[in-house]
N, C-alpha and C. Protein backbone atom coordinates (compact mmCIF):
# COMPACT_ATOMS: atom_id res chain seq x y z
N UNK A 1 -52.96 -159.31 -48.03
CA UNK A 1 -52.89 -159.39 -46.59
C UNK A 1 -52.52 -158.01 -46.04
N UNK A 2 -53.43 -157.87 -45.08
CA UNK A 2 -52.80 -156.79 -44.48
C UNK A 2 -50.98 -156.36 -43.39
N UNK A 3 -50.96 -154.99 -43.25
CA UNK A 3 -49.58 -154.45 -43.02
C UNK A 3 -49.32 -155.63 -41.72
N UNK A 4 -50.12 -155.70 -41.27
CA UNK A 4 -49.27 -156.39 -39.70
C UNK A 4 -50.15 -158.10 -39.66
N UNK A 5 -51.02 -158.62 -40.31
CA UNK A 5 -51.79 -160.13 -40.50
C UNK A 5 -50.25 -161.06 -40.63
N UNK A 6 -49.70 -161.05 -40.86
CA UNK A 6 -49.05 -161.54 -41.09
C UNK A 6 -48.27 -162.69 -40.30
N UNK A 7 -48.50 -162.00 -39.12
CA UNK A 7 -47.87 -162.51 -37.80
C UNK A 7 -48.62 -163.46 -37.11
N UNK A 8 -50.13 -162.92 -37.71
CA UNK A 8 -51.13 -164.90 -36.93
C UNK A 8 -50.80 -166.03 -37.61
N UNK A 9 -50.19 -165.91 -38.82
CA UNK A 9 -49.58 -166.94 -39.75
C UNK A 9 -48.36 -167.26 -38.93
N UNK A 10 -47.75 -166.77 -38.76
CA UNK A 10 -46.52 -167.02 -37.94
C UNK A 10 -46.70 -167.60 -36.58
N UNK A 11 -47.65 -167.09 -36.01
CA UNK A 11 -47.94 -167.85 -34.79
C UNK A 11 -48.70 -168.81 -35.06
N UNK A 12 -49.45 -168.87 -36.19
CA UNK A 12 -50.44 -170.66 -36.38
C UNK A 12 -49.43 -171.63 -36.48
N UNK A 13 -48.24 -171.34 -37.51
CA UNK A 13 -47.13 -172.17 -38.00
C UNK A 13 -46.27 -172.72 -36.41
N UNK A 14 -46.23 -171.64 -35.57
CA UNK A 14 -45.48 -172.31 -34.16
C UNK A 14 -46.78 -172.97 -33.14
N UNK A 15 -47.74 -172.38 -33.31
CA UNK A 15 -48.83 -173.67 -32.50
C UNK A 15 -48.57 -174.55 -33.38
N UNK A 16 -48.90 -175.24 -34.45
CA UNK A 16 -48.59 -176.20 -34.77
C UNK A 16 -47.31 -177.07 -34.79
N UNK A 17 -46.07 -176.39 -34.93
CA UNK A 17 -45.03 -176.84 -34.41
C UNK A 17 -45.16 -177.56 -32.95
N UNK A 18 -45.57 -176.53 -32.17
CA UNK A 18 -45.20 -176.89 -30.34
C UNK A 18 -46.21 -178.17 -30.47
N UNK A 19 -47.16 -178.19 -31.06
CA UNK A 19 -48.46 -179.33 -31.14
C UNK A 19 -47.88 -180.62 -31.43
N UNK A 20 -47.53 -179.95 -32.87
CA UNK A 20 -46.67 -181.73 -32.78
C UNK A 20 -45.44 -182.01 -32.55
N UNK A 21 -44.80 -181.37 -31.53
CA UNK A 21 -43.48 -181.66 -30.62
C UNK A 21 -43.51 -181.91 -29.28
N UNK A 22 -45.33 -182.10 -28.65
CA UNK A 22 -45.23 -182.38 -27.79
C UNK A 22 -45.05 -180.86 -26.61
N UNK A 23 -45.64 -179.93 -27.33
CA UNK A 23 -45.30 -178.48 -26.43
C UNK A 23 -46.70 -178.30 -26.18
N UNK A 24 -47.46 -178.86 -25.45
CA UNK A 24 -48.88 -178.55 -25.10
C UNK A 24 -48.88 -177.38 -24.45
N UNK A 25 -48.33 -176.85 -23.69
CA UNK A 25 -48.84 -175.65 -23.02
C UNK A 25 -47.82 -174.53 -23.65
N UNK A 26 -47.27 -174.69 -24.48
CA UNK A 26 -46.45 -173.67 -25.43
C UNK A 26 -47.79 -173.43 -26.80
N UNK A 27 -48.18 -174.50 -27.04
CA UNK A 27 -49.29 -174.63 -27.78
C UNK A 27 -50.32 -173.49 -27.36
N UNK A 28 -50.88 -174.10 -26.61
CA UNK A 28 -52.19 -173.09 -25.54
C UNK A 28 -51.53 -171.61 -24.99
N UNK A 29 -50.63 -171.27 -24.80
CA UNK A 29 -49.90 -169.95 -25.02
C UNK A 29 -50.04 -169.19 -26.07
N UNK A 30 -49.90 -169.87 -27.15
CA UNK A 30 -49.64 -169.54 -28.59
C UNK A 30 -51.15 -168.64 -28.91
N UNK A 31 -52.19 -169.83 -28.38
CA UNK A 31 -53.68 -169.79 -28.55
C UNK A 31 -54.19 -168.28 -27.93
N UNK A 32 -53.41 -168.03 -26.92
CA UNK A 32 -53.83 -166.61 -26.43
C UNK A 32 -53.39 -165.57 -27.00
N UNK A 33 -51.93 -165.96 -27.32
CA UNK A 33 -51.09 -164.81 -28.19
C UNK A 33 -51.84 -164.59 -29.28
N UNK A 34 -52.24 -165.76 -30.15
CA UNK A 34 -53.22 -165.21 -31.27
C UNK A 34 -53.89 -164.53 -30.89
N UNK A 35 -54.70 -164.19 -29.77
CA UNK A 35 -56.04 -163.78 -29.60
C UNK A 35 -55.85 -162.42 -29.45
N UNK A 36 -54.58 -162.11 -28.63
CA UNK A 36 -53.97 -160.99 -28.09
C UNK A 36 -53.61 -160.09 -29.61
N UNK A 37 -52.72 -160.54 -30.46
CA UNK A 37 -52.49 -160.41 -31.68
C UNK A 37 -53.86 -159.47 -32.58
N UNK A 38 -54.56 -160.57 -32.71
CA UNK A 38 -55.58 -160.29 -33.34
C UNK A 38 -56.01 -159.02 -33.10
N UNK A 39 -56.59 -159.23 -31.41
CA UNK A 39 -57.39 -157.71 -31.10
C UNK A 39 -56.48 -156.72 -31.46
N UNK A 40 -55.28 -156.46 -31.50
CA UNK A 40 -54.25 -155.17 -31.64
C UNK A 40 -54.45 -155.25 -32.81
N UNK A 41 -54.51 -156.13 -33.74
CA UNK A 41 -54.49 -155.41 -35.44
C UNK A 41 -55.85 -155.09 -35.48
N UNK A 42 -56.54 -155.43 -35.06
CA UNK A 42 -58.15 -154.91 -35.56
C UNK A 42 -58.15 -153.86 -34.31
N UNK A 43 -57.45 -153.41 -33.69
CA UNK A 43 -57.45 -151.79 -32.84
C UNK A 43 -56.63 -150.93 -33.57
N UNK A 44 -55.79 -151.48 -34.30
CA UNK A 44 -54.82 -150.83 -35.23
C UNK A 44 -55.58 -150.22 -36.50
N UNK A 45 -56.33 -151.34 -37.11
CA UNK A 45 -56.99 -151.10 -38.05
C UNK A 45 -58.37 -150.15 -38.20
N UNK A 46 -59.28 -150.32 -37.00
CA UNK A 46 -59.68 -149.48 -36.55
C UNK A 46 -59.31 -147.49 -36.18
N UNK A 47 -58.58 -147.54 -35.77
CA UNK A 47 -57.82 -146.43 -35.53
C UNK A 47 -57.38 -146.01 -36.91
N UNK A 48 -56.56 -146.35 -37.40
CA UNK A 48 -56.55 -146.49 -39.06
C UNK A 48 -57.43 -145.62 -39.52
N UNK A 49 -58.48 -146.07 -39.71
CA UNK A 49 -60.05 -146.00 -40.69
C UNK A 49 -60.62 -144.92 -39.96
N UNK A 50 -60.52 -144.32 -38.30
CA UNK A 50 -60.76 -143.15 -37.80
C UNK A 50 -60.19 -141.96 -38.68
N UNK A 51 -59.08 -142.66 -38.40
CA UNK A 51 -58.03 -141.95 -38.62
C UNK A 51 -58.31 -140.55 -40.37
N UNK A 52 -58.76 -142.01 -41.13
CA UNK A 52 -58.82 -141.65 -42.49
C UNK A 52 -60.00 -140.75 -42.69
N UNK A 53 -61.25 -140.93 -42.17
CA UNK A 53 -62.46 -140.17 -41.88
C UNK A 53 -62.11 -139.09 -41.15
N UNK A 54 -60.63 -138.32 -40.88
CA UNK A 54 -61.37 -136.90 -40.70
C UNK A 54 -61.45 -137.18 -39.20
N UNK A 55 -61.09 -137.94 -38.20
CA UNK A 55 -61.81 -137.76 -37.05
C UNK A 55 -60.54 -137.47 -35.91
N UNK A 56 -60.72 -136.99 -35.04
CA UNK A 56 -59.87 -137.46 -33.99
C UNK A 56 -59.56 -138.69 -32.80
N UNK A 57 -58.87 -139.34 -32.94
CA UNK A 57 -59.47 -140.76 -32.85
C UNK A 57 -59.18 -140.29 -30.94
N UNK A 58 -58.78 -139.38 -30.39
CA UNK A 58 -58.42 -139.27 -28.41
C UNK A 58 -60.22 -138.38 -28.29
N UNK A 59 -60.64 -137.46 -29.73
CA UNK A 59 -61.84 -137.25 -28.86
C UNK A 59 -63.09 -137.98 -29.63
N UNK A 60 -62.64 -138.91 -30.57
CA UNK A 60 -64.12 -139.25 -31.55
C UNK A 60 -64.91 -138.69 -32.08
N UNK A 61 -64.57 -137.18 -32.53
CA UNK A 61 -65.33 -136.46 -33.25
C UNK A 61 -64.78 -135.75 -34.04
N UNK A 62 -65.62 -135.30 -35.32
CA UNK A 62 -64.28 -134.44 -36.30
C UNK A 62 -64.03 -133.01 -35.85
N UNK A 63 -62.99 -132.65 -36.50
CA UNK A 63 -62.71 -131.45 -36.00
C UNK A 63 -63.66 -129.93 -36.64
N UNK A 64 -63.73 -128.97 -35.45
CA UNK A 64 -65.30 -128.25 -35.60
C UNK A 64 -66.74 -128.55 -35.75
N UNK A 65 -66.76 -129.82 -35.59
CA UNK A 65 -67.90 -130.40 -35.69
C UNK A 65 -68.74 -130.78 -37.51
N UNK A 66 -67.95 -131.04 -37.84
CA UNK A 66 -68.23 -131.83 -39.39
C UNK A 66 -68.00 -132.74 -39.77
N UNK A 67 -68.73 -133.63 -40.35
CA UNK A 67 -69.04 -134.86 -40.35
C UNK A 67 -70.04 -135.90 -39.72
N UNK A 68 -69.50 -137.03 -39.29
CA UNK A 68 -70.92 -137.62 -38.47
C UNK A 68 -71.34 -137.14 -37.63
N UNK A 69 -70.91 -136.76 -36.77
CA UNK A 69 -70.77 -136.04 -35.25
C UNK A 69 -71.14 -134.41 -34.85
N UNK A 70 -72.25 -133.75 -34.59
CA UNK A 70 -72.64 -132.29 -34.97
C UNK A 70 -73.43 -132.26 -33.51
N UNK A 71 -73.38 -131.23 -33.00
CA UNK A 71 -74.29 -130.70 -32.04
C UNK A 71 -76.29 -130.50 -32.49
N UNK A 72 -76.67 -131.10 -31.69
CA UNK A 72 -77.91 -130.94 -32.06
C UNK A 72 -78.51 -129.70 -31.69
């Protein structure tokens, strides 16, 4: 599992809690927070993997122009 996944587990385990305690709209909260969750680790992870390629992830291109990214 990855460094930060960890935490949609944690939030599946409390939607299901609030679910079956009768927390319907603590439930459906939960449902967004996952969603919210999610996109930040896969922006995290993303950035990451820029990161590792050499690139600058504020201008998206490598530095001096090497790599994917070259002046035509």
């Amino acid at each position: 599992m990855a460094h930060n996944d960890w935490i949609l587990d944690v939030l599946a385990d409390l939607k299901t809690f609030a679910s079956a305690n009768g927390l319907g709209k603590l439930a459906e909260q939960l449902d967004d927070t996952t969603l919210v969750a999610a996109a930040e680790i896969a922006s995290q992870k993303e950035e990451a993997r820029t990161r590792s390629n050499g690139e600058h992830s504020q201008f998206g291109s490598s530095a001096g122009g090497v790599g994917r990214y070259q002046r035509a």
